[in-house]
Each structure stands twice: as C-alpha cells, then as structure tokens.
N, C-alpha and C. Protein backbone atom coordinates (compact mmCIF):
# COMPACT_ATOMS: atom_id res chain seq x y z
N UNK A 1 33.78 71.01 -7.26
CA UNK A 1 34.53 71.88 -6.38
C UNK A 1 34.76 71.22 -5.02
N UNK A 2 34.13 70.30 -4.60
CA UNK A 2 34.46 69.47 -3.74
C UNK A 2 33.47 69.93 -2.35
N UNK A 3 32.43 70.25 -2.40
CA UNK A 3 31.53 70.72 -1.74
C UNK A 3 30.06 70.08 -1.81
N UNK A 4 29.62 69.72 -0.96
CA UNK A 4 28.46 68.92 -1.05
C UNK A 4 27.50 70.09 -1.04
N UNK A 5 26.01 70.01 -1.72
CA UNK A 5 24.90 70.84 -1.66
C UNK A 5 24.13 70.62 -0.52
N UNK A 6 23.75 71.81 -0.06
CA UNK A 6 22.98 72.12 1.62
C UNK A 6 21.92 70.86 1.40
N UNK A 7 21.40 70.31 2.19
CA UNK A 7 20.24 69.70 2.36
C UNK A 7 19.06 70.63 2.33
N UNK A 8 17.88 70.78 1.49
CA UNK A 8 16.66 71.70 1.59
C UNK A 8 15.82 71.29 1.52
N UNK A 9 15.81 69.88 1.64
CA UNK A 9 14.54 69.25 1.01
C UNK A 9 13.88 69.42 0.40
N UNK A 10 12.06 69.15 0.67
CA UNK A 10 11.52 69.45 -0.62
C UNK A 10 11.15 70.96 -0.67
N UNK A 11 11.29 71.49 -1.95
CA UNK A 11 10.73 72.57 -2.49
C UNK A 11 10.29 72.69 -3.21
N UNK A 12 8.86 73.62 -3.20
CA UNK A 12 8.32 74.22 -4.13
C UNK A 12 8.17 75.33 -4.97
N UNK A 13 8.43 75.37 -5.89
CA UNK A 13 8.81 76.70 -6.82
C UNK A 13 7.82 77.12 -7.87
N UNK A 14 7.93 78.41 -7.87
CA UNK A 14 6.41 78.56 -8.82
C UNK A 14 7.00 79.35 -10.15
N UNK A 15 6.51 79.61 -11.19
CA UNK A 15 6.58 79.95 -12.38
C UNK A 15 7.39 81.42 -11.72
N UNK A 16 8.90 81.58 -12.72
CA UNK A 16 10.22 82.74 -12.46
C UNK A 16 10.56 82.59 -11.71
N UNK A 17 10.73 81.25 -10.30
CA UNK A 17 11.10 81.13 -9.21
C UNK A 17 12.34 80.65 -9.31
N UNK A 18 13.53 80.41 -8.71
CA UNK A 18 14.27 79.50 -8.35
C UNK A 18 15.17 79.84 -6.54
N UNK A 19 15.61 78.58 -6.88
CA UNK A 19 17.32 79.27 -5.84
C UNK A 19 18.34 78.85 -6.50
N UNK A 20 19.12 79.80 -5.51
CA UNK A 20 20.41 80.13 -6.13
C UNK A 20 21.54 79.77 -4.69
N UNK A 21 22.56 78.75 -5.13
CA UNK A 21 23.38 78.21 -4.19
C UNK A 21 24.85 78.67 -4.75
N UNK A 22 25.40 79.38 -3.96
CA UNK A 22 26.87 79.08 -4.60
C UNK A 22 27.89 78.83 -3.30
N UNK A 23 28.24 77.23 -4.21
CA UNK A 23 29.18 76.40 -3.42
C UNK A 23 30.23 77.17 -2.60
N UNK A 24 30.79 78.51 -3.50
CA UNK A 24 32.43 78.81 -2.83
C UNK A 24 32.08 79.82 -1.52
N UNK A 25 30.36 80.20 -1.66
CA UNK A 25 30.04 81.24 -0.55
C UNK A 25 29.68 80.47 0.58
N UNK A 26 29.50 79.06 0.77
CA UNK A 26 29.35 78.03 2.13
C UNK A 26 28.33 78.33 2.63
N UNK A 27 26.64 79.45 1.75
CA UNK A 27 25.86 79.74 2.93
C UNK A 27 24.65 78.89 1.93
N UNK A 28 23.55 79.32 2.80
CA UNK A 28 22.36 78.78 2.02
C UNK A 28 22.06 79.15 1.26
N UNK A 29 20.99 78.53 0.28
CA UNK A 29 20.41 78.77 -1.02
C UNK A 29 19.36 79.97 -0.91
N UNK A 30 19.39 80.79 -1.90
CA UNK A 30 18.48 82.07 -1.58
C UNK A 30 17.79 81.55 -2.64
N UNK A 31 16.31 81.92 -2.05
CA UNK A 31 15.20 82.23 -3.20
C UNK A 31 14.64 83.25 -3.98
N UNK A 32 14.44 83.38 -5.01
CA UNK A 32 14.33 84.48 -5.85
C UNK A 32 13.16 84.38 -6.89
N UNK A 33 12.49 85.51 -7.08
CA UNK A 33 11.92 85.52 -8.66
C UNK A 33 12.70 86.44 -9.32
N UNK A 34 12.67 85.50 -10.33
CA UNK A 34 13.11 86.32 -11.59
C UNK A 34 11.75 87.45 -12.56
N UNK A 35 12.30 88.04 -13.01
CA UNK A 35 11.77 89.13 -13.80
C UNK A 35 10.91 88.37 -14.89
N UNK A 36 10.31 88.66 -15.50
CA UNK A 36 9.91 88.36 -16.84
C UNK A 36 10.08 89.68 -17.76
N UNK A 37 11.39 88.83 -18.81
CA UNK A 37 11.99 89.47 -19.60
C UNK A 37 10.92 89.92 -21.00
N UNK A 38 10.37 91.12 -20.58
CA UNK A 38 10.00 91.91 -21.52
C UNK A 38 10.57 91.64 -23.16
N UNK A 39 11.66 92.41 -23.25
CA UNK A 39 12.00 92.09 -24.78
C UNK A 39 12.23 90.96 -25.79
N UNK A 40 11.68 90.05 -25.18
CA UNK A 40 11.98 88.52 -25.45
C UNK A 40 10.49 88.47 -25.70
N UNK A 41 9.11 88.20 -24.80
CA UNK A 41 7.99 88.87 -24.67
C UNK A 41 7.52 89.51 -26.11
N UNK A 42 7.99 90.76 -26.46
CA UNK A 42 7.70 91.87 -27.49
C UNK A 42 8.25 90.96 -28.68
N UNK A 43 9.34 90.58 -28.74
CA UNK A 43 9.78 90.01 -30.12
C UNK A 43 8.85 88.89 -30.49
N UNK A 44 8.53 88.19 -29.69
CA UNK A 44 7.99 87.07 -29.85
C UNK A 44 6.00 87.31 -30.23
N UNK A 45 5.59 87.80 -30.11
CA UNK A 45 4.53 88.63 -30.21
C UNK A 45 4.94 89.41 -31.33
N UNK A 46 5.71 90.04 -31.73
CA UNK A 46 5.85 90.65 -33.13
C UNK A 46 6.29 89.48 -33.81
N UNK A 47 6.57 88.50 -34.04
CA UNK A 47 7.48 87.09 -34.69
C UNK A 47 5.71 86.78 -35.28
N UNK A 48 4.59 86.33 -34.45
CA UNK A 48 3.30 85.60 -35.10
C UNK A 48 2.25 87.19 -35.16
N UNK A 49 2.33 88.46 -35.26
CA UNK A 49 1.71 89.49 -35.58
C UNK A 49 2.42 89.68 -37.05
N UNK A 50 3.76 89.86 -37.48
CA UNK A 50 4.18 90.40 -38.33
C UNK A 50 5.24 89.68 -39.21
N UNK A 51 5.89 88.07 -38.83
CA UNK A 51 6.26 87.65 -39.08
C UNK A 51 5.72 86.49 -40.34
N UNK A 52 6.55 85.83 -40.59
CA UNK A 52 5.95 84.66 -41.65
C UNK A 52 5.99 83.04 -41.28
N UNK A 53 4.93 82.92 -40.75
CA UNK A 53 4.52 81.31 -40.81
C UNK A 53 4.68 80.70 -41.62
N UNK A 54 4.96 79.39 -41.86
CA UNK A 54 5.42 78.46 -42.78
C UNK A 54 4.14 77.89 -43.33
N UNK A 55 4.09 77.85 -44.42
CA UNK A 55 2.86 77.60 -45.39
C UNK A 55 2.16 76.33 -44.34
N UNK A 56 2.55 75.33 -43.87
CA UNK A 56 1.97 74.60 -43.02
C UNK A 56 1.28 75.03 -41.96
N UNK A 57 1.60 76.14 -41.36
CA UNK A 57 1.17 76.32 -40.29
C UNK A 57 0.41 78.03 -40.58
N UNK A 58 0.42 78.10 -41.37
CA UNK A 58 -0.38 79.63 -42.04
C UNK A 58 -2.09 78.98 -41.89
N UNK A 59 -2.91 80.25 -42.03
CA UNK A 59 -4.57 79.96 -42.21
C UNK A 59 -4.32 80.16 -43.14
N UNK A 60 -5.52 79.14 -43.77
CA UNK A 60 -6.07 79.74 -45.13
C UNK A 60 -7.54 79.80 -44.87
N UNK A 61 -8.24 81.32 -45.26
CA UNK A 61 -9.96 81.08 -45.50
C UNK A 61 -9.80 80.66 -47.12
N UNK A 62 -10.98 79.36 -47.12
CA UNK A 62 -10.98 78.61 -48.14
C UNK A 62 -12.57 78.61 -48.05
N UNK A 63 -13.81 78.75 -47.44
CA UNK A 63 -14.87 78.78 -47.73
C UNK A 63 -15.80 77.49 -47.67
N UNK A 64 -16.46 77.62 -47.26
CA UNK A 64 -17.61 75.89 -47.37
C UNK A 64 -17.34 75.04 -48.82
N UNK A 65 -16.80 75.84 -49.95
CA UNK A 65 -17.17 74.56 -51.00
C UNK A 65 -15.59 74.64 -51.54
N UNK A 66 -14.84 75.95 -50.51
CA UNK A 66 -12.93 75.62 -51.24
C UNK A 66 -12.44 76.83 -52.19
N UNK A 67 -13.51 77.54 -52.45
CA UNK A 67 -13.25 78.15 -53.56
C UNK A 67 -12.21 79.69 -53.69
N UNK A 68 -12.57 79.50 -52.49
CA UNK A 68 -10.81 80.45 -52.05
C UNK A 68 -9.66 79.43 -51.38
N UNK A 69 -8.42 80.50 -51.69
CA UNK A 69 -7.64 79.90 -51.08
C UNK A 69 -6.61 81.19 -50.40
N UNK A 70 -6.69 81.75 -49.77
CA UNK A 70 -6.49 83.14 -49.06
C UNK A 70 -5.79 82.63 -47.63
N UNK A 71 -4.49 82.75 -47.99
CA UNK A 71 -3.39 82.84 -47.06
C UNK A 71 -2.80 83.96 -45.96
N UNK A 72 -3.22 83.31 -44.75
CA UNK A 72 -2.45 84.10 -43.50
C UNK A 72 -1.55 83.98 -43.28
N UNK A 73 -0.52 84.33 -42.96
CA UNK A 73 0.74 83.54 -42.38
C UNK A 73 1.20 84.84 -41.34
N UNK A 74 0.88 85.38 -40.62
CA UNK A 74 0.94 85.81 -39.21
C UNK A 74 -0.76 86.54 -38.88
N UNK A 75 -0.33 86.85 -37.74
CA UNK A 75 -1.74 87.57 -37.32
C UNK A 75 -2.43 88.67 -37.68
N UNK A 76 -1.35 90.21 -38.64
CA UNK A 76 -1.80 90.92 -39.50
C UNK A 76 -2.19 90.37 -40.39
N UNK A 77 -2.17 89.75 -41.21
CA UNK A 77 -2.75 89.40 -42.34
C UNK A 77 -4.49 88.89 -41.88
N UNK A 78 -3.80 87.81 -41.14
CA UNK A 78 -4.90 87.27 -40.64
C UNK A 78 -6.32 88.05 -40.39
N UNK A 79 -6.02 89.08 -39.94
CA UNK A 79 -6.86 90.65 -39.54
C UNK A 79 -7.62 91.01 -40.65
N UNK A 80 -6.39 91.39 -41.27
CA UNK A 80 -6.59 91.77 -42.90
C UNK A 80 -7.72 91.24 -43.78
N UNK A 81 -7.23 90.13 -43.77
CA UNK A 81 -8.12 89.12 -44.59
C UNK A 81 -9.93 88.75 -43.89
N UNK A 82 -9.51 88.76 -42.76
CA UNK A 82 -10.84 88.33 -41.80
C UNK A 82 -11.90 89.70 -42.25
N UNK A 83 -11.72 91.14 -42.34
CA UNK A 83 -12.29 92.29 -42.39
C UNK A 83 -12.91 91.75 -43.76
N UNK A 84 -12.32 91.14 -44.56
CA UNK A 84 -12.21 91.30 -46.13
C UNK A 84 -13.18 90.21 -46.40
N UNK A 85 -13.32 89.22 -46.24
CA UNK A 85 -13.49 87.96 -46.52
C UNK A 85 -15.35 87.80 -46.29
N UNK A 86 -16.48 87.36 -46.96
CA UNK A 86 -17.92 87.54 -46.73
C UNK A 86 -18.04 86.69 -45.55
N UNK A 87 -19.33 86.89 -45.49
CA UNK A 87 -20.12 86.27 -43.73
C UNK A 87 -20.07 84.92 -44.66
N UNK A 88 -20.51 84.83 -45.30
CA UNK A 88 -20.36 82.90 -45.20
C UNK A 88 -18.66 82.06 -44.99
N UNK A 89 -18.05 82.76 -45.70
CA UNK A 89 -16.30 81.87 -45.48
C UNK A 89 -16.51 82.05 -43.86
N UNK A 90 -16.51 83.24 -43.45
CA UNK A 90 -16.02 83.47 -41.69
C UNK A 90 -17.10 82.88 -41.04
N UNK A 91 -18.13 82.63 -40.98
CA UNK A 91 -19.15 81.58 -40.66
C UNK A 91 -18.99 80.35 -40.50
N UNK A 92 -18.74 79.71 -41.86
CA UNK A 92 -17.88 77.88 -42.59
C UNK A 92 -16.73 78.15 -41.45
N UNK A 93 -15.70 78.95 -41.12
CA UNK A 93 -14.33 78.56 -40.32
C UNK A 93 -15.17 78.61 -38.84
N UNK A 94 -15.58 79.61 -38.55
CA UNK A 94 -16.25 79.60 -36.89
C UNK A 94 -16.66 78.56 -36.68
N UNK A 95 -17.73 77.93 -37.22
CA UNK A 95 -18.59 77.22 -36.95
C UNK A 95 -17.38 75.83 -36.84
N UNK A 96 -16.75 75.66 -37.62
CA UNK A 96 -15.32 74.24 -37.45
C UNK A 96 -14.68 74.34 -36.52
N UNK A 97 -14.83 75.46 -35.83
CA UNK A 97 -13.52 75.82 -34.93
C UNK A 97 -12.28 76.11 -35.19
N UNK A 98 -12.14 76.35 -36.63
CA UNK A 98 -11.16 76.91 -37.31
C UNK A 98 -10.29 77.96 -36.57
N UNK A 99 -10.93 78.55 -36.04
CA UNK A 99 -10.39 79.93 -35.61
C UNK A 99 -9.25 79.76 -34.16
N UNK A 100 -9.80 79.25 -33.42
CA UNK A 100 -9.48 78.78 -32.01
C UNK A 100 -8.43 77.41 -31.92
N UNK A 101 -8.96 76.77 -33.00
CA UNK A 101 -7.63 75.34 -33.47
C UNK A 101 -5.86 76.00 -34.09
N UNK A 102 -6.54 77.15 -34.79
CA UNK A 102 -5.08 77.55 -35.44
C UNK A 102 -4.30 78.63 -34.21
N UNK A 103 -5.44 79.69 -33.93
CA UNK A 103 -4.71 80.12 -32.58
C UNK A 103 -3.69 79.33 -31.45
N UNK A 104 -4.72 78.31 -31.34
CA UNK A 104 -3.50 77.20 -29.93
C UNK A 104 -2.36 76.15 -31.05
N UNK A 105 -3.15 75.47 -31.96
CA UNK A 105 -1.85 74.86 -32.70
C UNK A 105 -0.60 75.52 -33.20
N UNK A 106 -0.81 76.48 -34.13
CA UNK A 106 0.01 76.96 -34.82
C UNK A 106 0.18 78.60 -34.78
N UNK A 107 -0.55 79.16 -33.86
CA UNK A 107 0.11 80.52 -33.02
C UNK A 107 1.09 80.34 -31.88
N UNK A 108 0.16 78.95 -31.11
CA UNK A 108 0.85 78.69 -29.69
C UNK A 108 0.28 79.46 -28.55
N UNK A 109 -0.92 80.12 -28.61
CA UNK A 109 -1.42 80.95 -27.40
C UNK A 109 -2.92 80.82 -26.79
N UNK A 110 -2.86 79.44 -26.07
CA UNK A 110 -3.76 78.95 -25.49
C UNK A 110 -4.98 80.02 -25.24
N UNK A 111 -4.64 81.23 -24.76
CA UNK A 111 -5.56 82.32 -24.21
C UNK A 111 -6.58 82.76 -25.09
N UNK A 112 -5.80 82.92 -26.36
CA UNK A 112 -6.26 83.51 -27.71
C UNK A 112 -7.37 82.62 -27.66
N UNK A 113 -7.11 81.41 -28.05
CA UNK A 113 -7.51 80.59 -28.69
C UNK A 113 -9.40 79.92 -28.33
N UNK A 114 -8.77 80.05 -26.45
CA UNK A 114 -10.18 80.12 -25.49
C UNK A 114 -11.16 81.57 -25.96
N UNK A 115 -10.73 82.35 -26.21
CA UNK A 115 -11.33 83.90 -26.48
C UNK A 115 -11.98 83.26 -27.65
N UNK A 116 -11.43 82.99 -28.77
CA UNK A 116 -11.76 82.93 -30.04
C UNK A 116 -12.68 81.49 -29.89
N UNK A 117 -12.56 80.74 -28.72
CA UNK A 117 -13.63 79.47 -28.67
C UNK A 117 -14.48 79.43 -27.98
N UNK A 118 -14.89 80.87 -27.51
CA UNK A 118 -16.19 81.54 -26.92
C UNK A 118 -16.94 82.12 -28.02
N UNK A 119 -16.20 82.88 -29.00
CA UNK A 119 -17.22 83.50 -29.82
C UNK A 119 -17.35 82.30 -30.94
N UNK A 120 -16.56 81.22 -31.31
CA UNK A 120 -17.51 79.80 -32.23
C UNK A 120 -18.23 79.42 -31.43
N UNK A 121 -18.72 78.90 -30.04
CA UNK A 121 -19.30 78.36 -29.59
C UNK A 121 -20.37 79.79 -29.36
N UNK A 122 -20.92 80.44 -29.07
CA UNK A 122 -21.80 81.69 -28.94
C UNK A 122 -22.97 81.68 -30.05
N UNK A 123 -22.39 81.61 -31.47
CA UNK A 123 -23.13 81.08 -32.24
C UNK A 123 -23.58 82.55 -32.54
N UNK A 124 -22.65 83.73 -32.59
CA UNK A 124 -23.75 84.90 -32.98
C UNK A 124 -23.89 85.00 -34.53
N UNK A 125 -23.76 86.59 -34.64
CA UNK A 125 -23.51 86.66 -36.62
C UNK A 125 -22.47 87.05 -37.13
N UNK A 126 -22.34 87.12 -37.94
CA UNK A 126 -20.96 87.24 -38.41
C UNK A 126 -20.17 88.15 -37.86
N UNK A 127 -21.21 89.62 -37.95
CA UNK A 127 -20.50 90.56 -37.51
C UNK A 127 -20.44 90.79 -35.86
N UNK A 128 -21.14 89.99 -35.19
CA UNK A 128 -20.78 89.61 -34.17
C UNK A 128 -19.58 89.11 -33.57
N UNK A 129 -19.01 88.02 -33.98
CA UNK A 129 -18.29 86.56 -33.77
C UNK A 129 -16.84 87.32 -34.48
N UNK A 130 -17.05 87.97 -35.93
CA UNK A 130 -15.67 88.88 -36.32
C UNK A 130 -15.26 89.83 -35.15
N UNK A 131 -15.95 90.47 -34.79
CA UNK A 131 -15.43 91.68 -33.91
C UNK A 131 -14.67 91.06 -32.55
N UNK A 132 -15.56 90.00 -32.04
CA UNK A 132 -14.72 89.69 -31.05
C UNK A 132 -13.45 88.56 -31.23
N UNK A 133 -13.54 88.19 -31.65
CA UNK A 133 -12.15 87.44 -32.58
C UNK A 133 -11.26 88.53 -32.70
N UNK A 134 -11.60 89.06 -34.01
CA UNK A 134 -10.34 90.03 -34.39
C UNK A 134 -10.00 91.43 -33.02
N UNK A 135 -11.06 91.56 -32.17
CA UNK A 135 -10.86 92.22 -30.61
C UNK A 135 -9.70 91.36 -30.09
N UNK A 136 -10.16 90.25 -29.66
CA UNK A 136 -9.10 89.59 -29.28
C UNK A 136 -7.81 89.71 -29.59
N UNK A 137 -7.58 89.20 -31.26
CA UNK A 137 -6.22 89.16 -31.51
C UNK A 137 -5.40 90.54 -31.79
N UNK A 138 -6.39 91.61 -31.77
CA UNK A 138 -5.80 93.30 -31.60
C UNK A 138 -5.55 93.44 -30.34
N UNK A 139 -6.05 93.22 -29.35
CA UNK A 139 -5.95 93.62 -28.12
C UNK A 139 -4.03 92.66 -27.58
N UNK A 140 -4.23 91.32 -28.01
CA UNK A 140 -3.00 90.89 -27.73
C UNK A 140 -1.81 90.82 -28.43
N UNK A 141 -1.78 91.32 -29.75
CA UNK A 141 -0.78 91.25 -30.43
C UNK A 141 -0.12 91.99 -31.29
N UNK A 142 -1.52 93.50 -31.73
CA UNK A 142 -1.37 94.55 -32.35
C UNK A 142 -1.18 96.15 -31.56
N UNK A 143 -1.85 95.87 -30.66
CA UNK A 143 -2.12 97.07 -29.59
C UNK A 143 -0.93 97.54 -29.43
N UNK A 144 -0.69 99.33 -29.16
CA UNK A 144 0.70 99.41 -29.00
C UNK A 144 1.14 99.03 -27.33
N UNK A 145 2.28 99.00 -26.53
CA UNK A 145 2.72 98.51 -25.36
C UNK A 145 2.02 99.41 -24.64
C-alpha cells in the first residue's frame, strides 16, 4: 500500500497477545488480547474423550506377560477399560510410566500427563494410583462445562 510500518521496536507479547496496525488508519499499533476461543477448546477435548485415535496412537492394557490386548483409542474408553482391567495389568502400565507417556505423546496434554506422573511415581496401590489417574482424566475431559 505504499506505507512504511511505525517503528516499535522491541516487543514483548505474551500468550493471546498481539498488535494490530492498520496501514490506511496512519495511527499506531494497538495492543490487544485476544479471547480464548472456547468452542474450538470443547471440540478438541471432545475429539481425544470421545473420538477415535489411530490404532498407533491408541493404549493398549496388555499386562506384564502380553496376554491382553485391550484397546483405547480415546479417553472414555480408556476410563472404561482402566475400572475393568485387574491390579496387576494397571500396576505393569504405572509402574512403566505407561500412563503419563501416552497422555503427553499421543493425547498431547502435558498437564494430564504430570498428574498421571505423580501417581506412577507415588508408588501407592492400585486402587490408589487408579482413582487418581482416572480423577484426573474425569476432571479434564469428561466433567460437564
């Protein structure tokens, strides 16, 4: 448009931040946060609660010697299956870090994942280490809004 951009030097901007310059209005750049778009948020959180993971990136409880092979592929199931499944399989995955590796790899939610790598590292009992796990992933992904 044939307009050079204001000089502002350096800036710092923090997470939903930006500015906003427009050339044809000749004034300075305003700073703004943006919103965090809720329904984008909700879908995406219903996408790994209720959706279908790709066999690669699904859990499976498989047990210390394999002998299951019991497929998650979002975070209900996951629930599902965890209630279902004896203290030794959910024991064999805690104790690997099973739980907390698939949360941050293949959920994508670092937070989860720290929650769920407090109760493998805690070392309680089963029905210990289940409740707060599956607390966790109810509280962030099942709970209603």
């Amino acid at each position: 448009v044939g307009v050079s951009a204001p000089d502002i030097g350096e800036v710092e901007l923090g997470k939903h931040e930006a500015l906003l310059w427009d050339p044809r209005g000749g004034g300075t750049p305003v700073h703004f946060r943006a919103k965090e778009p809720r329904a984008d948020h909700k879908r995406h959180l219903r996408k790994y609660a209720e959706g279908s993971l790709a066999p690669e990136k699904s859990f499976y409880f498989r047990g210390p010697e394999g002998r299951l092979n019991l497929r998650a592929q979002n975070l209900t199931l996951f629930v599902q299956l965890s209630e279902g499944v004896d203290d030794e399989t959910w024991l064999h995955h805690l104790r690997r870090g099973d739980y907390s590796r698939w949360f941050a790899d293949s959920i994508g939610d670092e937070e989860l994942a720290a929650e769920a790598g407090e109760a493998e590292n805690a070392g309680g009992s089963a029905e210990d280490s289940r409740r707060r796990v599956l607390d966790a992933v109810n509280r962030r992904y099942t709970a209603p809004p």
